[in-house]
N, C-alpha and C. Protein backbone atom coordinates (compact mmCIF):
# COMPACT_ATOMS: atom_id res chain seq x y z
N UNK A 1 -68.25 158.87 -3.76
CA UNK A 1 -66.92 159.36 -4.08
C UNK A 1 -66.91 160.87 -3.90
N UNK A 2 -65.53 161.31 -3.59
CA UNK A 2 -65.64 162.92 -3.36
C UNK A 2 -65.62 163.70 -4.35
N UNK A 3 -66.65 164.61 -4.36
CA UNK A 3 -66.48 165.94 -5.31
C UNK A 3 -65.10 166.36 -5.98
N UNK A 4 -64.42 166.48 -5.28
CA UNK A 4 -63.23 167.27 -5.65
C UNK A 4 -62.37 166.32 -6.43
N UNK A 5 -62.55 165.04 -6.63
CA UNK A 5 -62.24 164.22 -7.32
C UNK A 5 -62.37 164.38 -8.84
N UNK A 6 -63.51 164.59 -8.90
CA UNK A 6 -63.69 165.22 -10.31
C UNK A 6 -63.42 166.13 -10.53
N UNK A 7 -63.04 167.32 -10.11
CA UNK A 7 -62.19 168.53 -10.17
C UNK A 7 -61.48 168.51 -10.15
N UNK A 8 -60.51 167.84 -9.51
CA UNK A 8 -59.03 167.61 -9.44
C UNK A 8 -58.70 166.70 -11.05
N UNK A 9 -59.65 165.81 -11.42
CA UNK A 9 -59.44 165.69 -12.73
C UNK A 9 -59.63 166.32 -14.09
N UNK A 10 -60.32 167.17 -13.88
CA UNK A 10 -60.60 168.18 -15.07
C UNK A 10 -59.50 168.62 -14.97
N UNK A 11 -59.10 169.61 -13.57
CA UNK A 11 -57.89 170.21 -13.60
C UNK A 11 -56.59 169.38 -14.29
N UNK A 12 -56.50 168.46 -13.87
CA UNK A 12 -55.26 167.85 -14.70
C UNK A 12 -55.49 167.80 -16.45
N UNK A 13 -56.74 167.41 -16.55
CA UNK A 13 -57.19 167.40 -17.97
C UNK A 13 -56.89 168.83 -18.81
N UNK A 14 -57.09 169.38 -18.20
CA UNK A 14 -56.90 171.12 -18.36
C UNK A 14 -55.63 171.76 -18.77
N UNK A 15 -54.94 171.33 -17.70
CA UNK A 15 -53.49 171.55 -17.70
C UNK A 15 -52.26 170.73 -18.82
N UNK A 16 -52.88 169.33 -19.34
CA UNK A 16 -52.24 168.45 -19.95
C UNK A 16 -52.86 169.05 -21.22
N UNK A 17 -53.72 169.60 -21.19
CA UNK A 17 -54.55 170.37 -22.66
C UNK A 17 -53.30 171.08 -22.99
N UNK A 18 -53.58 172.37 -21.92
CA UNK A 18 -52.46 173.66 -22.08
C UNK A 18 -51.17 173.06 -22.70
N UNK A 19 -50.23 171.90 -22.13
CA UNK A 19 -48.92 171.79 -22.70
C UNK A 19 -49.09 171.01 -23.62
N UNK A 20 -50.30 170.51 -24.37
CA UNK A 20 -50.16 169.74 -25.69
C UNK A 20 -50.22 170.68 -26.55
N UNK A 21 -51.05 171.58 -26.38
CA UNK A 21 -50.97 173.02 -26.68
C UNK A 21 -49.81 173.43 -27.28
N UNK A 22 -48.80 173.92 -26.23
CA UNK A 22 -47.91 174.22 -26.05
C UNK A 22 -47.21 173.77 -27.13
N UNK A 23 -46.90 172.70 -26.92
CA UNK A 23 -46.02 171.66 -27.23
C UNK A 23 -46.25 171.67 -28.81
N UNK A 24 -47.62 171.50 -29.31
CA UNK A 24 -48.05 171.53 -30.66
C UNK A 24 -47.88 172.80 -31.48
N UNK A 25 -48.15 174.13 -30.87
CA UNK A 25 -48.26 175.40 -31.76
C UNK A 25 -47.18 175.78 -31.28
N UNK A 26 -45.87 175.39 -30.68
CA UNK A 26 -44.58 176.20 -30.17
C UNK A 26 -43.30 175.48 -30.99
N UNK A 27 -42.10 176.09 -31.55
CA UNK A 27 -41.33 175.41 -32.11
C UNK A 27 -40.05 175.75 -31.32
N UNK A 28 -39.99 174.95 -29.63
CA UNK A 28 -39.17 175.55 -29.20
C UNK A 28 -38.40 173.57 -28.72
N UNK A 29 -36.93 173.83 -27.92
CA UNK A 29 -36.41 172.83 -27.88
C UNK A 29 -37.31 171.88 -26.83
N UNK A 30 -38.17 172.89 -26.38
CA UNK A 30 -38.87 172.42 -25.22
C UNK A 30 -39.78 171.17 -25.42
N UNK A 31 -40.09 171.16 -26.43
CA UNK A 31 -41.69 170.25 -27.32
C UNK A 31 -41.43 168.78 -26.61
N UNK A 32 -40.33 168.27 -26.63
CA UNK A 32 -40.62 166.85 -25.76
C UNK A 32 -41.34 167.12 -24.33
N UNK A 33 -40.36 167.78 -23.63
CA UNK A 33 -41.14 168.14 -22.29
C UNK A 33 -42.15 168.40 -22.40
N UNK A 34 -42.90 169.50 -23.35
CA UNK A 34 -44.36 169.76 -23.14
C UNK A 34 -45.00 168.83 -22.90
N UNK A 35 -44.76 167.32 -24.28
CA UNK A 35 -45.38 166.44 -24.68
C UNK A 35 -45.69 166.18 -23.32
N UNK A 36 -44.45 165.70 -22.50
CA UNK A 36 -44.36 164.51 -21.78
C UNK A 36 -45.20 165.01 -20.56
N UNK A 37 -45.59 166.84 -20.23
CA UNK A 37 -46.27 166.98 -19.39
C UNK A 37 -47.56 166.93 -19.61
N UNK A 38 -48.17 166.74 -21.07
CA UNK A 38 -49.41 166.90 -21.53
C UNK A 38 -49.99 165.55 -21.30
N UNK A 39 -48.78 164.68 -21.58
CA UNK A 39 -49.56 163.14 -21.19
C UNK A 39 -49.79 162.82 -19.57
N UNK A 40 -48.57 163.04 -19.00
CA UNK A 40 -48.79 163.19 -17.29
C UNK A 40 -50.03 163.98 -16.61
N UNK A 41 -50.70 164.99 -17.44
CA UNK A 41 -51.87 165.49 -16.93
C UNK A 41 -52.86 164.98 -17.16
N UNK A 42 -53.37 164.47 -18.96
CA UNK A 42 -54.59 164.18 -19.30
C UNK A 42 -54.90 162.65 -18.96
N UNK A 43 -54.03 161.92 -19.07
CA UNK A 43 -54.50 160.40 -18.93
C UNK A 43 -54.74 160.08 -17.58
N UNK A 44 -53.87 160.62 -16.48
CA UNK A 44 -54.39 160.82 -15.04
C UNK A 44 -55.66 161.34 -14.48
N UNK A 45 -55.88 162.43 -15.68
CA UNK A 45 -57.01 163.50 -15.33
C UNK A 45 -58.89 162.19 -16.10
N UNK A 46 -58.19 161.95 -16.96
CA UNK A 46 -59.41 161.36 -17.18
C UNK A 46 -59.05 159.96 -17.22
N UNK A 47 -58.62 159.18 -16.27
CA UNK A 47 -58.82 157.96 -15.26
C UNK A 47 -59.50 158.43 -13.94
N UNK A 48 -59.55 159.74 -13.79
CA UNK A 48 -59.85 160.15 -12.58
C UNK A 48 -61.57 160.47 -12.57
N UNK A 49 -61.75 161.26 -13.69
CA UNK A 49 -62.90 161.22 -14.12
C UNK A 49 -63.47 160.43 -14.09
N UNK A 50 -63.37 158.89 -15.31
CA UNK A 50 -63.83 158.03 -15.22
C UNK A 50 -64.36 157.03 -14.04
N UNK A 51 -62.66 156.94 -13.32
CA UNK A 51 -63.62 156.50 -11.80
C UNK A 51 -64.43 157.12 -11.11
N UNK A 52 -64.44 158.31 -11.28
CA UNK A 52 -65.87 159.31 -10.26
C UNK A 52 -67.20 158.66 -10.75
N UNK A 53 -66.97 158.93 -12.28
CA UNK A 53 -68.54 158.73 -12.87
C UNK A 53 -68.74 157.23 -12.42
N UNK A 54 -68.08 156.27 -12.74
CA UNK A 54 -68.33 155.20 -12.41
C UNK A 54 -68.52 154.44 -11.11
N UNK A 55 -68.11 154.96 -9.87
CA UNK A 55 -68.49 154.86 -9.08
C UNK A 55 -69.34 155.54 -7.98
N UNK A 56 -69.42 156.97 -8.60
CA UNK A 56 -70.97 157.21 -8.05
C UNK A 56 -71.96 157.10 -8.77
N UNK A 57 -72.00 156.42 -9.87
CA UNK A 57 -73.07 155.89 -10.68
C UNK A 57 -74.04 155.23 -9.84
N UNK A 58 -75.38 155.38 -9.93
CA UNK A 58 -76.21 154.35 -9.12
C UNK A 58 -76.03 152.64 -8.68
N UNK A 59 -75.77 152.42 -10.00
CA UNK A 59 -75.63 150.92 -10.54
C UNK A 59 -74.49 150.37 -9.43
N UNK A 60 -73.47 151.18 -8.83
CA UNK A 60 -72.23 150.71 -8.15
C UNK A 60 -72.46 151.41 -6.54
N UNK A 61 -73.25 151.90 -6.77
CA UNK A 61 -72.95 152.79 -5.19
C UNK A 61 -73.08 151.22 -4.32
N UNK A 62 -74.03 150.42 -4.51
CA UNK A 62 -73.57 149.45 -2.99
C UNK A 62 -72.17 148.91 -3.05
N UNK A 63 -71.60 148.31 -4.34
CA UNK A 63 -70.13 148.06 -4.32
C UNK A 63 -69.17 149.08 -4.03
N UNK A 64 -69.74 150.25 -3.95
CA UNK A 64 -68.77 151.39 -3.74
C UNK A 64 -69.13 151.53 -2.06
N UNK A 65 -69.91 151.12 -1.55
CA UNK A 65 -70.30 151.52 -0.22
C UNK A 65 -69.62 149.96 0.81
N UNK A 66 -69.20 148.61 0.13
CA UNK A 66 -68.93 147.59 0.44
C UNK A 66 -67.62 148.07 0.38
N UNK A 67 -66.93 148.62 -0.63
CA UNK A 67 -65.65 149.58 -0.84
C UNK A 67 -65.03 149.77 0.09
N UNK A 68 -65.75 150.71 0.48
CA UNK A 68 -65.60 151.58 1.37
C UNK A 68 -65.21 151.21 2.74
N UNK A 69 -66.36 150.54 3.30
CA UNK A 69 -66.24 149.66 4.43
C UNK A 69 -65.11 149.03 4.90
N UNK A 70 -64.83 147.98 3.24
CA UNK A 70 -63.87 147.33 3.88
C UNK A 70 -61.75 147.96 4.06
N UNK A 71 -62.58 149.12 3.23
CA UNK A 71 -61.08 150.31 3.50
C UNK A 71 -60.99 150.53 4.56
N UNK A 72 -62.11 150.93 5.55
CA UNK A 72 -62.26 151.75 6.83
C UNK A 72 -61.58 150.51 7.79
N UNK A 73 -61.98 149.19 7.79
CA UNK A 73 -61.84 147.98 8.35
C UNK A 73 -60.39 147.77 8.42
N UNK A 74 -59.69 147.82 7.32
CA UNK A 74 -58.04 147.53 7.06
C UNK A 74 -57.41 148.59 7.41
N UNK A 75 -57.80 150.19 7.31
CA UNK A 75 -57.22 151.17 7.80
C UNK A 75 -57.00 150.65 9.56
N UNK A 76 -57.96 150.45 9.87
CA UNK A 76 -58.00 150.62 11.73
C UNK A 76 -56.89 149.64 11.84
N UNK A 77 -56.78 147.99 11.44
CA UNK A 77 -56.34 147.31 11.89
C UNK A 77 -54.36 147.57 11.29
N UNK A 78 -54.42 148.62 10.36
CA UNK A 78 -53.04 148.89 9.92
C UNK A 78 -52.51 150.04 9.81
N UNK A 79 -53.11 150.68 10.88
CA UNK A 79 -52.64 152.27 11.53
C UNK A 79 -50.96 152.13 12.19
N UNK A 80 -50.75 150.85 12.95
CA UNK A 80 -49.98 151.40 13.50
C UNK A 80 -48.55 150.74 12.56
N UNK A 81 -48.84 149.45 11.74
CA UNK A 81 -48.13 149.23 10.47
C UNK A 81 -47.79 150.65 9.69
N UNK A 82 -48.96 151.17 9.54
CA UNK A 82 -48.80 152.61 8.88
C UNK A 82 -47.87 153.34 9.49
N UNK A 83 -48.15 153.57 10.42
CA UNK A 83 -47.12 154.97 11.29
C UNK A 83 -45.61 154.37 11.44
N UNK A 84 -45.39 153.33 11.62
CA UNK A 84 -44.19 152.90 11.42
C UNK A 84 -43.15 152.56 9.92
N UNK A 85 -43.90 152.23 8.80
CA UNK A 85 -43.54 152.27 7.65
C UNK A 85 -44.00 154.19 7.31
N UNK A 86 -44.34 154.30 7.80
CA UNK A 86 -43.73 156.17 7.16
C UNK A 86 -43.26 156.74 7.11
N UNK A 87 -42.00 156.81 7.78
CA UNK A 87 -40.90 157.02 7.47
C UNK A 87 -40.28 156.91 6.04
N UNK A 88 -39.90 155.18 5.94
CA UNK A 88 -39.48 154.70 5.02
C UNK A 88 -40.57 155.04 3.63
N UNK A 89 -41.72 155.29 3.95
CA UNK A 89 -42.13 155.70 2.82
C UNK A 89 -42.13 157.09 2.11
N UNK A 90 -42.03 157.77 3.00
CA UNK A 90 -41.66 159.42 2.91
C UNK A 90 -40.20 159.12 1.95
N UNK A 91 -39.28 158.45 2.91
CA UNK A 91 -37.62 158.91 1.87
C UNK A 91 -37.91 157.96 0.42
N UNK A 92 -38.78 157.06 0.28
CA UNK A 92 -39.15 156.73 -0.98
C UNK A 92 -39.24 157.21 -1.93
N UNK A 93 -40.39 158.16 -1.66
CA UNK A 93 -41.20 159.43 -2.32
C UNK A 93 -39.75 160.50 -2.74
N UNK A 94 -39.35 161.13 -1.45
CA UNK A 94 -38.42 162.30 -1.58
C UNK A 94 -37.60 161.71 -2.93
N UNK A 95 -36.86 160.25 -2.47
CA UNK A 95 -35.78 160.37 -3.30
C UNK A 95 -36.43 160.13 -4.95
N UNK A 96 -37.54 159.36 -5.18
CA UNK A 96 -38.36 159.37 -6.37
C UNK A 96 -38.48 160.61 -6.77
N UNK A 97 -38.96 162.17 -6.30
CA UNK A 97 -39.03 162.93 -6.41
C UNK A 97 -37.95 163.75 -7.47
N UNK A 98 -36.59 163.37 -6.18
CA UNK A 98 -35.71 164.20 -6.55
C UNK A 98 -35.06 163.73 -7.63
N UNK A 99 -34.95 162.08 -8.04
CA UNK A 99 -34.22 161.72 -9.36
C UNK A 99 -35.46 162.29 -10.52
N UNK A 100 -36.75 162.35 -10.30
CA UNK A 100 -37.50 162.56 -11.22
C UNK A 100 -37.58 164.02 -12.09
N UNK A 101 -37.28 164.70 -10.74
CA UNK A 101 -37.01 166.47 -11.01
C UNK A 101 -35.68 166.81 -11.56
N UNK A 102 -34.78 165.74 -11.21
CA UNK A 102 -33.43 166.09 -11.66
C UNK A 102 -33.35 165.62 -13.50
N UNK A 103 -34.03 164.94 -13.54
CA UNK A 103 -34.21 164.41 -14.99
C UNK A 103 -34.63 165.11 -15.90
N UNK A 104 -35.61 165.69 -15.38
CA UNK A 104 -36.08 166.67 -16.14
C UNK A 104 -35.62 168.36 -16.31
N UNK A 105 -34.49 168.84 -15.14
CA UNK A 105 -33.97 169.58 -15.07
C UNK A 105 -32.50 169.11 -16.16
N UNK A 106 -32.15 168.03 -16.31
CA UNK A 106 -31.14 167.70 -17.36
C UNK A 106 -31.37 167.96 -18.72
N UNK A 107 -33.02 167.04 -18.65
CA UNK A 107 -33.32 167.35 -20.59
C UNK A 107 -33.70 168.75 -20.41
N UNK A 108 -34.12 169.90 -19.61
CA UNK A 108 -34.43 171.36 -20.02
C UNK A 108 -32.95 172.16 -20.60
N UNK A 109 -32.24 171.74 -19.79
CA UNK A 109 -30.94 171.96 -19.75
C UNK A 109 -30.16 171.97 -20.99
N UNK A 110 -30.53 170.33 -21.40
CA UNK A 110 -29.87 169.90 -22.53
C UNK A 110 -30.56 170.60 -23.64
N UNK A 111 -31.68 170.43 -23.43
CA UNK A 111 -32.38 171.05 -24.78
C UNK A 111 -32.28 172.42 -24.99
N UNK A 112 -31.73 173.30 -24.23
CA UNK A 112 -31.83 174.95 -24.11
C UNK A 112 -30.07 174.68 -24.51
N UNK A 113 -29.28 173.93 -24.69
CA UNK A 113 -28.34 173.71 -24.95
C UNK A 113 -26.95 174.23 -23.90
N UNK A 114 -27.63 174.42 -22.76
CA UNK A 114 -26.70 174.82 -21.75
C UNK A 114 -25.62 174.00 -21.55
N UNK A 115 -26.39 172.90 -21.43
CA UNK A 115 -24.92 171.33 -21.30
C UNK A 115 -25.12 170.94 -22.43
N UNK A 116 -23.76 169.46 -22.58
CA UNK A 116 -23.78 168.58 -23.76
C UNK A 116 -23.92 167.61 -23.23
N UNK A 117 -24.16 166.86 -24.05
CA UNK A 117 -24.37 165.14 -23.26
C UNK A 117 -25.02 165.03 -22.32
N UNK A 118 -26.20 165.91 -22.20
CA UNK A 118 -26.99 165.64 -20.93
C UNK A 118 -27.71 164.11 -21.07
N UNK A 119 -28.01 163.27 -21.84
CA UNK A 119 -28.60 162.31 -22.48
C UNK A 119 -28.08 160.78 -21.48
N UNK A 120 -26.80 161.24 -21.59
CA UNK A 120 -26.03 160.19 -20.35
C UNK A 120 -26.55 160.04 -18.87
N UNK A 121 -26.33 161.44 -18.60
CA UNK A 121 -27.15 161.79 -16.99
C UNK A 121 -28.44 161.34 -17.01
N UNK A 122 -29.24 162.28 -18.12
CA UNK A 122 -31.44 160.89 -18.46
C UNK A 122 -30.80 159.74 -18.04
N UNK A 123 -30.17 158.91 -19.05
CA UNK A 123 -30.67 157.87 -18.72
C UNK A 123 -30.06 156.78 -17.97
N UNK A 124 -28.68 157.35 -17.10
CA UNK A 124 -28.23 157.13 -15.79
C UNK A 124 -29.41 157.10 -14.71
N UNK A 125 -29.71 158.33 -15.01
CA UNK A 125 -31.47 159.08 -13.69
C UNK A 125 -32.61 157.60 -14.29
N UNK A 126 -32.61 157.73 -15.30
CA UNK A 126 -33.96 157.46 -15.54
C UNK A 126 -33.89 155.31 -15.26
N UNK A 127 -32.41 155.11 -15.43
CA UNK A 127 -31.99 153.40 -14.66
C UNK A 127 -32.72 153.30 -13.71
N UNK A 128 -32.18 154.72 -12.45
CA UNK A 128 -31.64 154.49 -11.45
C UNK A 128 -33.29 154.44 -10.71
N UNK A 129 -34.31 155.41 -11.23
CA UNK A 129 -35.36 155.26 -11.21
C UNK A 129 -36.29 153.96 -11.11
N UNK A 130 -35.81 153.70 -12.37
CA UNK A 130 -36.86 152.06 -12.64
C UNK A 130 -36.24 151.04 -12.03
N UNK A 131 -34.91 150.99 -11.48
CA UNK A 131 -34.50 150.35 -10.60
C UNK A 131 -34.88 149.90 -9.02
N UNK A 132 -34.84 151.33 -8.77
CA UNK A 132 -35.26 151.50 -7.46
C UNK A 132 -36.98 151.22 -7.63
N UNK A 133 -37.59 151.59 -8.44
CA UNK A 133 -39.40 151.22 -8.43
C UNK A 133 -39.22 149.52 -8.19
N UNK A 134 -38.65 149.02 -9.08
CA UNK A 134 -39.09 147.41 -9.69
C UNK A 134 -38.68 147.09 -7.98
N UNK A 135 -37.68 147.57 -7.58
CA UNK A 135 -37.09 146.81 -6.29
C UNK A 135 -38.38 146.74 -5.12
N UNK A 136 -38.96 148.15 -5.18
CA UNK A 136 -40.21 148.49 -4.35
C UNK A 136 -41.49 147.43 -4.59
N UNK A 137 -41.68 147.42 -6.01
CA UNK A 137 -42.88 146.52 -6.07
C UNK A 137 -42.99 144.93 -5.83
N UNK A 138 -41.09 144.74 -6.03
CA UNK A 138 -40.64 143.66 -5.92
C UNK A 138 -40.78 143.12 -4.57
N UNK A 139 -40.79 143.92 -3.77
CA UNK A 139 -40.86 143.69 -1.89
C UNK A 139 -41.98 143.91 -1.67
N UNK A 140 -43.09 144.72 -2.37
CA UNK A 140 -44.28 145.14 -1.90
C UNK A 140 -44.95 143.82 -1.95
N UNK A 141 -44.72 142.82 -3.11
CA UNK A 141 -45.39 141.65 -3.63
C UNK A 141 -45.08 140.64 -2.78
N UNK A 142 -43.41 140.68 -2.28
CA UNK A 142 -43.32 139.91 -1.71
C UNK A 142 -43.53 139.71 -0.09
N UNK A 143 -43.80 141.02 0.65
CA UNK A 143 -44.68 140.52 1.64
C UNK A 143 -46.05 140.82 1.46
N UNK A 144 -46.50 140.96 0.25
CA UNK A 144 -47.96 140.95 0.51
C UNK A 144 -48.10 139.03 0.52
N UNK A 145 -47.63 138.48 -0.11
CA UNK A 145 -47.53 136.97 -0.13
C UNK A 145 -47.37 136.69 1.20
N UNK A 146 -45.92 137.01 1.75
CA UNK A 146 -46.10 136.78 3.49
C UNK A 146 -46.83 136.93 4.09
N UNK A 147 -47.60 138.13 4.10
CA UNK A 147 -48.60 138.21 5.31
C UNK A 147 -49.40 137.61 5.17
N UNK A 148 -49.80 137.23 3.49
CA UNK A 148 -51.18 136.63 3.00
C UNK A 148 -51.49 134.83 3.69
């Protein structure tokens, strides 16, 4: 497994520290958001960890090296599946992105008390979100069945 893997998880671990931090010794309207960025860093950060240690552990390196293989194997044969679904996976992402950023630009908003009723717009955004996911995994499942 790569180095930077585990770095890239501390770092998140690090960072989800800082806004629990935050979030804990600050008495500002902000404290949900902190929360919610403190959990988005640390539980990512140390799942990330965990799989490093665990799979460059001795005990796994041949299952990690069988892993591997058979990634390299499915990559070749679904390169060009790939390049053609990327598109559609890019505006996935973007628009996930942008309802996700907009959500959170509502509750900063709301909570700094700039708007009222920002609470409507959350959880309009936050439907429209889990909507659009369930629909994704919902098709992802269902041609993984097809092709299967």
């Amino acid at each position: 497994m790569k180095k930077d893997s585990i770095a890239v998880g501390v770092v998140y671990v690090l960072v989800g520290t800082v806004f629990l931090l935050l979030a804990l010794f600050t008495e500002t309207r902000l404290d949900g958001v902190f929360f919610g960025f403190a959990g988005a860093g640390i539980v990512p950060g140390i799942l990330r960890i965990y799989h490093f240690l665990y799979w460059s552990s001795p005990k796994h390196a041949k299952e990690y090296e069988e892993r591997l293989e058979k990634q390299m194997i499915e990559q070749k044969d679904e390169m060009m599946t790939r390049i053609r679904d990327r598109s559609g996976s890019l505006a996935y992402t973007s628009g996930t992105l942008m309802i996700s950023f907009s959500m959170l630009i509502f509750c900063i908003l709301g909570s700094l008390g700039i708007i009222e009723n920002y609470q409507v717009m959350v959880y309009y955004l936050g439907g429209l979100l889990a909507v659009q996911m369930i629909i994704y995994f919902t098709l992802y499942h269902h041609f993984l069945k097809k092709t299967s």
